[in-house]
Protein backbone atom coordinates (compact mmCIF):
# COMPACT_ATOMS: atom_id res chain seq x y z
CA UNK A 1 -4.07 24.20 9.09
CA UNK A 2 -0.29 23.09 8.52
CA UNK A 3 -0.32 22.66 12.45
CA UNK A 4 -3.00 20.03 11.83
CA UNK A 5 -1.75 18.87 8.70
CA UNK A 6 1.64 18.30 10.96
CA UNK A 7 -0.12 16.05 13.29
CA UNK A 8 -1.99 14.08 10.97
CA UNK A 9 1.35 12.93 9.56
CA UNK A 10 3.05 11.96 12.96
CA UNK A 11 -0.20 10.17 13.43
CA UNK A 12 -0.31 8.30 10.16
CA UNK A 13 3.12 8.12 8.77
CA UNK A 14 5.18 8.03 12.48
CA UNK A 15 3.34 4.72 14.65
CA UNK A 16 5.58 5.65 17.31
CA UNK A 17 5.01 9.43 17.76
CA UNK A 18 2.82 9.03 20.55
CA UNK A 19 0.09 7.36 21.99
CA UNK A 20 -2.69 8.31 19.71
CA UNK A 21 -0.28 7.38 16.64
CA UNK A 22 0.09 3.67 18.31
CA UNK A 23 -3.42 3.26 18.71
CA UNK A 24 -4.22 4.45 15.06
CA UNK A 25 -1.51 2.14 14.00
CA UNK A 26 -3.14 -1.27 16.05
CA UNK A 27 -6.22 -0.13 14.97
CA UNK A 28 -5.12 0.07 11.64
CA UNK A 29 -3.41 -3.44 11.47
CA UNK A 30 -6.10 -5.07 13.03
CA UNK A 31 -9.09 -3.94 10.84
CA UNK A 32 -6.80 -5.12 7.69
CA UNK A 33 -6.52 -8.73 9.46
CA UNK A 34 -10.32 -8.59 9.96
CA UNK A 35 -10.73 -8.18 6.35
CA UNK A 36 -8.77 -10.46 5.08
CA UNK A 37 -10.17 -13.24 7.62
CA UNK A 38 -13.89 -11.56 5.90
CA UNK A 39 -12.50 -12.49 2.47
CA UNK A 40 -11.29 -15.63 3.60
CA UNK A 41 -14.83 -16.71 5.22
CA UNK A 42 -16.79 -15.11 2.72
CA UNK A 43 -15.49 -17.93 0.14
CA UNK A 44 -17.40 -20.24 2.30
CA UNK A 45 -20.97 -20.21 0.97
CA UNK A 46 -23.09 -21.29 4.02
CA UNK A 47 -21.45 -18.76 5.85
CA UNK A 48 -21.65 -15.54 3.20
CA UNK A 49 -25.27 -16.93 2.79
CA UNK A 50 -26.05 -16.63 6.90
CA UNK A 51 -24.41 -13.43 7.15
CA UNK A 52 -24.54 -11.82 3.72
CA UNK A 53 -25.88 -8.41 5.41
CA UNK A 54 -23.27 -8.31 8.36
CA UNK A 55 -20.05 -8.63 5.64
CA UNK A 56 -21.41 -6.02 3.19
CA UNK A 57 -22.16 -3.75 6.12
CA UNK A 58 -18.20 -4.64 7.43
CA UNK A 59 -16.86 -4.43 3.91
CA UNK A 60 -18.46 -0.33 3.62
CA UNK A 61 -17.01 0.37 6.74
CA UNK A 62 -13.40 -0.66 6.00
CA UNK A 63 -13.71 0.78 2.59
CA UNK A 64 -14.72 4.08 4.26
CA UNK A 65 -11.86 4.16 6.98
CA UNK A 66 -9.65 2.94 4.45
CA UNK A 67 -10.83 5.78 1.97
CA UNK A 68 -10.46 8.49 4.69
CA UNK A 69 -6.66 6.69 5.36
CA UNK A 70 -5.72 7.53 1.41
CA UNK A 71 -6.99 10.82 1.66
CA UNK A 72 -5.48 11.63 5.10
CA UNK A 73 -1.90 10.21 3.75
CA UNK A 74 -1.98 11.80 0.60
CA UNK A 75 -3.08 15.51 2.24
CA UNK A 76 -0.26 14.65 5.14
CA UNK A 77 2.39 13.44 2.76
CA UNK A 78 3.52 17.02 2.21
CA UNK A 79 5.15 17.24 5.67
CA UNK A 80 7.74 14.93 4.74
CA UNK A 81 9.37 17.36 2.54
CA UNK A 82 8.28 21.02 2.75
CA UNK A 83 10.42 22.67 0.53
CA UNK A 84 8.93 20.15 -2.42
CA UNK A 85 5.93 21.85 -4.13
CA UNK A 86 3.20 20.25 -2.89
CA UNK A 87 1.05 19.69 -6.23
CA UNK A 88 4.34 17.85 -6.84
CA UNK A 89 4.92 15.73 -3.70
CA UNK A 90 1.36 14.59 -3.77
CA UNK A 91 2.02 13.42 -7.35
CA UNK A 92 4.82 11.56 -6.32
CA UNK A 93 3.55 10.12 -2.90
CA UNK A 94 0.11 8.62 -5.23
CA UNK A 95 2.78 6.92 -7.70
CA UNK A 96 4.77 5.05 -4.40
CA UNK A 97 4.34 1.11 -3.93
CA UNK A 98 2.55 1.69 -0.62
CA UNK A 99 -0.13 4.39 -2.13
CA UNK A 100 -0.50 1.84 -5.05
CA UNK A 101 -1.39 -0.63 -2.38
CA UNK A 102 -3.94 1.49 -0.12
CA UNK A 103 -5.26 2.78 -3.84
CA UNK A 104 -5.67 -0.96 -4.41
CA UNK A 105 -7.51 -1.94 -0.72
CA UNK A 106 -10.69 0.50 -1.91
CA UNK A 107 -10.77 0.67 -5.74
CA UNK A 108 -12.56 -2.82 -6.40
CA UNK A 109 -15.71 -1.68 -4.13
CA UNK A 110 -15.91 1.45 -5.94
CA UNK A 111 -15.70 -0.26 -9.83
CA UNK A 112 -18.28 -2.83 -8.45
CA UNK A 113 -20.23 0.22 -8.48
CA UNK A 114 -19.47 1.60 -11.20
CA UNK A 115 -18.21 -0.76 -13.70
CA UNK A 116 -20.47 -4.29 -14.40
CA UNK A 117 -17.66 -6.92 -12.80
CA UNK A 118 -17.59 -9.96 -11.76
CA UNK A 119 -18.13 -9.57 -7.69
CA UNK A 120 -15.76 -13.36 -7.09
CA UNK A 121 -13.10 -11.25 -8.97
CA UNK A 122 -13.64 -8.06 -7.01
CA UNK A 123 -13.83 -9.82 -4.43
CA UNK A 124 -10.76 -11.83 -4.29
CA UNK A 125 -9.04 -8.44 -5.23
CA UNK A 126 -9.49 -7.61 -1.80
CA UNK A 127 -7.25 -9.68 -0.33
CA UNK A 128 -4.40 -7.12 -1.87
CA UNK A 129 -5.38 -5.68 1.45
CA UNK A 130 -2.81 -7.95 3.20
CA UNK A 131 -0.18 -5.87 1.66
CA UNK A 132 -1.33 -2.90 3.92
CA UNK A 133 0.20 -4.65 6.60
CA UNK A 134 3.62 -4.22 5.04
CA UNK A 135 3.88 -0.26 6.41
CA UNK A 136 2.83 -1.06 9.97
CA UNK A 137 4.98 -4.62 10.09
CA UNK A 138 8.62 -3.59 11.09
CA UNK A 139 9.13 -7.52 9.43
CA UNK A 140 7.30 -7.13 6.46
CA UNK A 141 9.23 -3.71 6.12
CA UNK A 142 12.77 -5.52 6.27
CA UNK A 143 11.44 -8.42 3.54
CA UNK A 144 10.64 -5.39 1.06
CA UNK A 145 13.85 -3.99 1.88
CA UNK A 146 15.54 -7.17 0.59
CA UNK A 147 13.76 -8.28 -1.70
CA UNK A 148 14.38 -4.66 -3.34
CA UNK A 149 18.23 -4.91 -2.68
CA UNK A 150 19.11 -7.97 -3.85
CA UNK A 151 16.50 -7.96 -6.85
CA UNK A 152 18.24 -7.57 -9.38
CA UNK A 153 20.35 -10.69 -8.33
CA UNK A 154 17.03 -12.91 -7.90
CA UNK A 155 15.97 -11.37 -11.62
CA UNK A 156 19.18 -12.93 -12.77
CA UNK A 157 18.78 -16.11 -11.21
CA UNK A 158 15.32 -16.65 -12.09
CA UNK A 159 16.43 -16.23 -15.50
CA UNK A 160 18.88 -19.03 -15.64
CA UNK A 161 16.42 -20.83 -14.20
CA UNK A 162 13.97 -20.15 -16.88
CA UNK A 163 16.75 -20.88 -19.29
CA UNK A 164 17.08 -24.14 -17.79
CA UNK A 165 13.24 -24.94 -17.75
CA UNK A 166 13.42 -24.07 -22.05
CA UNK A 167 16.58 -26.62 -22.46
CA UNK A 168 15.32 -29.10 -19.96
CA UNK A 169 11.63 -29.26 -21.73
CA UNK A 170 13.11 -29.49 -24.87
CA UNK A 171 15.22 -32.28 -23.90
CA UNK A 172 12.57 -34.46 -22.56
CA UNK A 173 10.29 -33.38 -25.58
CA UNK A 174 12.67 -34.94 -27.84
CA UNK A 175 13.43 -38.73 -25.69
CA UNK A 176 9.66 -38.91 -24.84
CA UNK A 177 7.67 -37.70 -27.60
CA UNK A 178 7.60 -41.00 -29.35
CA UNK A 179 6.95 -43.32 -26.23
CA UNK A 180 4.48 -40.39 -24.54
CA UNK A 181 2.93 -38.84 -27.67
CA UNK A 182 -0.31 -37.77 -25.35
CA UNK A 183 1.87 -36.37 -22.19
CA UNK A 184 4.79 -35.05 -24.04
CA UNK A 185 3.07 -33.50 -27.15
CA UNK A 186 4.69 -30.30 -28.05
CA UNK A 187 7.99 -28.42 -25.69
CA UNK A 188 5.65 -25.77 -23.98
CA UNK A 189 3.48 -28.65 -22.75
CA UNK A 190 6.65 -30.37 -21.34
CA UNK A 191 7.24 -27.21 -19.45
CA UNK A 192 5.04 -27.92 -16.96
CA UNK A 193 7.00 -31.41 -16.27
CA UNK A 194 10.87 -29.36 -16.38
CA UNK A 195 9.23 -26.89 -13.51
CA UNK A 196 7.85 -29.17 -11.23
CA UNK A 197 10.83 -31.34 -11.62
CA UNK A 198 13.59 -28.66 -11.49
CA UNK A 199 11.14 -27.38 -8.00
CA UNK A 200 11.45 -30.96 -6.90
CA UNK A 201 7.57 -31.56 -6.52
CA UNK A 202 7.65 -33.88 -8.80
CA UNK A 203 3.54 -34.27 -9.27
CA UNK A 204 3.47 -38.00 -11.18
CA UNK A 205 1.23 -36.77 -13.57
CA UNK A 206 3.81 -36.23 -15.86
CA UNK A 207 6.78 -39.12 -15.84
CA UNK A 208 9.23 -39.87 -18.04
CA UNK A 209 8.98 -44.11 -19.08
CA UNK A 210 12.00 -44.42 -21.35
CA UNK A 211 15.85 -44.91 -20.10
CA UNK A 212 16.64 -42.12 -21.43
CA UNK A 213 14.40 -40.11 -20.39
CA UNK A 214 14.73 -41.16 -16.84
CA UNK A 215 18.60 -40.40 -17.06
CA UNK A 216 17.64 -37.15 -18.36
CA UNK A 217 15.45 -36.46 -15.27
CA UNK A 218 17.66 -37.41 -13.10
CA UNK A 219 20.08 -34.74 -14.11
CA UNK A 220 17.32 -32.14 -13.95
CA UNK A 221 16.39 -33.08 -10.99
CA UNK A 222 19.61 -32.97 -9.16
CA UNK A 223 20.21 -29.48 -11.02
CA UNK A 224 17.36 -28.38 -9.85
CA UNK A 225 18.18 -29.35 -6.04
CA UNK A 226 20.73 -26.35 -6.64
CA UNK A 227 19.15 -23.77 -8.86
CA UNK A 228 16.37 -23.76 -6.39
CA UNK A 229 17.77 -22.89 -3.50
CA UNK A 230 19.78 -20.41 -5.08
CA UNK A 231 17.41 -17.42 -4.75
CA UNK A 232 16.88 -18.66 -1.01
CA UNK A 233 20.70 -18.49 -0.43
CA UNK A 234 20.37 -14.87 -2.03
CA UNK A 235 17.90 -13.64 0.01
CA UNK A 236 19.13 -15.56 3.17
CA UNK A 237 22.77 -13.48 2.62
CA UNK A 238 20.79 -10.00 1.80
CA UNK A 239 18.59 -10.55 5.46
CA UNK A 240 22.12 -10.62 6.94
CA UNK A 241 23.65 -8.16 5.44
CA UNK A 242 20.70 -6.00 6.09
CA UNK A 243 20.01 -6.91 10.02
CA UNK A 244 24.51 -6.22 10.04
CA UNK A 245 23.02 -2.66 8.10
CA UNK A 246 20.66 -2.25 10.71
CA UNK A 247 22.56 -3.31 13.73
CA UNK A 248 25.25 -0.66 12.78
CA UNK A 249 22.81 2.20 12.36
CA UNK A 250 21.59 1.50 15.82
CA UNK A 251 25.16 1.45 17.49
CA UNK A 252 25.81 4.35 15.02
CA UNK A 253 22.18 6.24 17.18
CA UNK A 254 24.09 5.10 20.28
CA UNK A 255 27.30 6.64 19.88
CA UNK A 256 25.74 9.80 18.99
CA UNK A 257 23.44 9.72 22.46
CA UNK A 258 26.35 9.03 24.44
CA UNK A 259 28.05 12.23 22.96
CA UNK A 260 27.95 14.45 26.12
CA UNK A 261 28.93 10.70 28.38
CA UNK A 262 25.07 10.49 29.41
CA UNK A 263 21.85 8.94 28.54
CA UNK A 264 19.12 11.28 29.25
CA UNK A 265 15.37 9.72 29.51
CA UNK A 266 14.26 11.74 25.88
CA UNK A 267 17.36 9.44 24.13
CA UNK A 268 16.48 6.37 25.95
CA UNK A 269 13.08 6.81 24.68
CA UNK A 270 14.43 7.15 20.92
CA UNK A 271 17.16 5.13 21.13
CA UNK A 272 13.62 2.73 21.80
CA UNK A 273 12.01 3.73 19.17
CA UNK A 274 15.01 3.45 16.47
CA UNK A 275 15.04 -0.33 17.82
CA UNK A 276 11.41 -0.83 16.96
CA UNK A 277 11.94 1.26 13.80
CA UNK A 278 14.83 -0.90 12.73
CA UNK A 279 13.25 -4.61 13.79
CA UNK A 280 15.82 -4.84 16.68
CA UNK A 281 14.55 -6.91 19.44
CA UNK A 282 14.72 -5.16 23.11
CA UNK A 283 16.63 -7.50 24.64
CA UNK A 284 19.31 -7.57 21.69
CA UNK A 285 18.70 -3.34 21.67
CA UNK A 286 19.10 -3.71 25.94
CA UNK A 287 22.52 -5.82 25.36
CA UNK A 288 24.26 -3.12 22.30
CA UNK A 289 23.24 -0.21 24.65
CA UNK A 290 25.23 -1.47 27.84
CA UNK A 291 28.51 -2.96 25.21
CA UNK A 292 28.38 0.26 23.67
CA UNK A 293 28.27 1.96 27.30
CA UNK A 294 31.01 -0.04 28.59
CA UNK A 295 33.21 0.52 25.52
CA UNK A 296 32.81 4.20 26.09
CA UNK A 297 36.32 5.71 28.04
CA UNK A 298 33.57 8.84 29.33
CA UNK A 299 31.69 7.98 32.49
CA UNK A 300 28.12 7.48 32.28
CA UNK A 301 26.28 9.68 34.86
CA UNK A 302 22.49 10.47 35.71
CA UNK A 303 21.42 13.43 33.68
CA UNK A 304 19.38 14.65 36.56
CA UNK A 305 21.79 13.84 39.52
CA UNK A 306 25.58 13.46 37.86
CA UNK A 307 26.33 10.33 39.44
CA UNK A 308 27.75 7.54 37.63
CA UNK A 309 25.11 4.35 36.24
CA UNK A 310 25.84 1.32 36.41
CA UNK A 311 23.91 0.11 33.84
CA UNK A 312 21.10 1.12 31.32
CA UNK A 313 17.91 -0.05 30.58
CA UNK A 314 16.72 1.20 27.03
């Protein structure tokens, strides 16, 4: 049984194990896109209303392979740490983001039967499903990993910004409440003005007539030109930093392979699968594996011959 249980979780929790794990892992990624395109149509109602029978029929077979891909991850998940109790792991591994998420893809069919709902909700609930693509998407996978490192810095901008969408609504509540008593009636409602003008989208529903108030906006709006693209600027330096993280963790796998001077075909084949795992392209992967091999004072030989290589093709 733990041999089985073994498998199971190179198959579900490894893509790159081997060749049955890739072709759960494409089959995996592609049912998910067929749902969401199902969601997507079934919003269009000459089309639900043609082929009402062949979604609902789709829609209880995804929820049943998705169901059996919980269950499966959630009896595997032990194998990632044996010496953890396993009452305890499996407590831990349902309270994870990407459990959440797969918890998430099934539980609105199963309260539409239980539970009186409205189906449009459920429904549109289903389109959480697009966040199962995050665990088989090595770029979705380094997006989490940013957004999680450099949250706390995003948090802090946002709130500034919020700060600034308080003063700036107040400010225009107080020049253009007396010209605009309809638009500008109370600060929250001038909210929605200080957020689409601090974004720069700038609507027109809501426009400042006095000179004042036009001054005013045009201060907001040139602050907002900056606090915008602050939290892009954040997350453009933490995908650097992270691909640098990455980059070094492969030349790190490298270094370690080329230990004993040679590259034998088992560490080409990881040193292949650390560059998918990572989101390293093979051509960039091809190009650190020869600078790191021509850096190296050992020679490189043939594991199977001894003589030396010229070059190596990952």
């Amino acid at each position: 049984m733990s041999r089985l249980r073994r498998q199971l979780y190179l198959i579900v929790e490894v893509p790159r194990s081997g060749t049955l794990s890739a072709v759960a892992n494409v089959f995996l990624m592609s049912l998910i896109t067929l749902n969401v395109m199902a969601v997507i149509f079934e919003s269009v109602q000459p089309i639900y209303a043609r082929y009402a029978a062949w979604f609902d029929a789709f829609e209880v077979l995804s929820v049943a392979i998705f169901t059996v891909e919980y269950g499966a991850r959630l009896w595997a998940c032990v194998e990632a740490r044996s010496y953890v109790a396993h009452w305890r792991q499996r407590l831990r591994y349902v309270a994870t983001p990407m459990a959440l998420i797969d918890l998430l893809a099934v539980l609105p069919f199963y309260l539409s039967a239980l539970v009186n709902l409205d189906m449009r909700f459920l429904r549109a609930l289903r389109l959480l499903r697009v966040f199962k693509l995050s665990r088989h998407s090595t770029a979705m996978d380094l997006l989490i990993t940013v957004i999680r490192n450099e949250l706390a810095i995003v948090a802090s901008a946002m709130f500034v910004m919020l700060i600034i969408v308080v003063v700036a609504a107040s400010g225009i509540y107080l020049i253009e409440r007396e010209a605009q008593p309809d638009a500008f009636q109370s600060i929250p409602q001038a909210m929605w003005w200080a957020a689409v003008t601090l974004t720069t989208v700038g609507y027109g529903d809501m426009v400042p007539i006095t000179v004042g108030g036009k001054v005013f906006g045009l201060f907001i709006t040139l602050a907002g030109v900056g606090m915008v693209a602050l939290p892009a600027g954040i997350l453009a330096s933490g995908f650097s930093q992270e691909l640098q993280k990455r980059r070094a963790a492969f030349s790190q796998q490298i270094r370690d392979s080329l230990a004993d001077g040679r590259l034998s075909n088992h560490e080409l084949e990881n040193l292949q699968d650390k560059s998918h795992e990572l989101g390293i392209g093979e051509d960039e992967a091809r190009l650190m594996v020869r600078k790191e091999t021509s850096d190296d004072e050992s020679p490189l030989v043939c594991p199977h011959c001894g003589k030396p290589l010229d070059r190596v093709n990952p």
